[in-house]
Protein backbone atom coordinates (compact mmCIF):
# COMPACT_ATOMS: atom_id res chain seq x y z
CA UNK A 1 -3.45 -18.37 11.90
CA UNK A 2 -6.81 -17.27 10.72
CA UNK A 3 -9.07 -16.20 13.82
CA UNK A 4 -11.91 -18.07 13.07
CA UNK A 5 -9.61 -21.47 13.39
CA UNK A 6 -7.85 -19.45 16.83
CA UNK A 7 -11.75 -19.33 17.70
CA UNK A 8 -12.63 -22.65 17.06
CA UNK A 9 -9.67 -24.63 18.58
CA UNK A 10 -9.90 -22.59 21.60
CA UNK A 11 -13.57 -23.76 22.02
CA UNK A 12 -12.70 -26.99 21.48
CA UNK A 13 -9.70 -26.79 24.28
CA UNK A 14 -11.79 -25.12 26.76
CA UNK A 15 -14.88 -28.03 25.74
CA UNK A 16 -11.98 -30.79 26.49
CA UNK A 17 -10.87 -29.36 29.66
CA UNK A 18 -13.73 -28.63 31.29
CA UNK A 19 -15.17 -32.40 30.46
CA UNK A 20 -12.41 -33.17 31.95
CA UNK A 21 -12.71 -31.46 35.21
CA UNK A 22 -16.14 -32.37 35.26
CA UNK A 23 -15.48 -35.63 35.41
CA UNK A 24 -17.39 -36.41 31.48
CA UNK A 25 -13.87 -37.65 29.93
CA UNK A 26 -11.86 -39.89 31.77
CA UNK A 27 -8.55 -40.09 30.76
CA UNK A 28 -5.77 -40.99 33.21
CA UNK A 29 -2.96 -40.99 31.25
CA UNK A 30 -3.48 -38.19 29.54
CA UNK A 31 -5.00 -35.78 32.22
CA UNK A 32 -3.76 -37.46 35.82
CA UNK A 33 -4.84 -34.43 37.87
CA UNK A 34 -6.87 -31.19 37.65
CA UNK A 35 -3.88 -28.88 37.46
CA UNK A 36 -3.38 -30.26 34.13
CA UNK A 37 -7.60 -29.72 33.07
CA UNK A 38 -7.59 -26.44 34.57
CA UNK A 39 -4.28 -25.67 32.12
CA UNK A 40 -5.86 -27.23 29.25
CA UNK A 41 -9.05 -24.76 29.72
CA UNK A 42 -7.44 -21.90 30.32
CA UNK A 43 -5.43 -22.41 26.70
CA UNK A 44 -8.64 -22.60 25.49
CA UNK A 45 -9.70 -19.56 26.60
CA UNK A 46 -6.63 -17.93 25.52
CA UNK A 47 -6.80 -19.01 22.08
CA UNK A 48 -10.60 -17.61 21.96
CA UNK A 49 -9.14 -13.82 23.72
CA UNK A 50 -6.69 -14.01 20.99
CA UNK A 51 -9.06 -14.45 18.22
CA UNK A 52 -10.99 -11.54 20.11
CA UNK A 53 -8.20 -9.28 19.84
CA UNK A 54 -7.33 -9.94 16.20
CA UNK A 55 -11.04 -9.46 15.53
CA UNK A 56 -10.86 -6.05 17.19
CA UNK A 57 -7.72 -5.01 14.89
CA UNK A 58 -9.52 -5.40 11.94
């Protein structure tokens, strides 16, 4: 995958997640508990570390 998409969909994960956990996006069947938000955000800042890294290589 290109970085800048790795960048962007890891923005976009952490933006869910955290709306989540903060209580802007309720959901209930598809986030039931914060476990799940805080995993969601965390991929999200995953993807962006990745895309970090890649940028680094280059």
């Amino acid at each position: 995958m290109s970085r800048k998409i790795l960048f962007w969909f890891g923005l976009v994960l952490f933006a869910i997640g955290h709306f989540f956990l903060m209580g802007l996006a309720e959901f209930n069947h598809l986030v039931s508990n914060q476990l799940t938000a805080y995993i969601i955000a965390a991929a999200g800042l995953s993807f962006i570390a990745v895309s970090n890294l890649l940028k680094q290589n280059n």
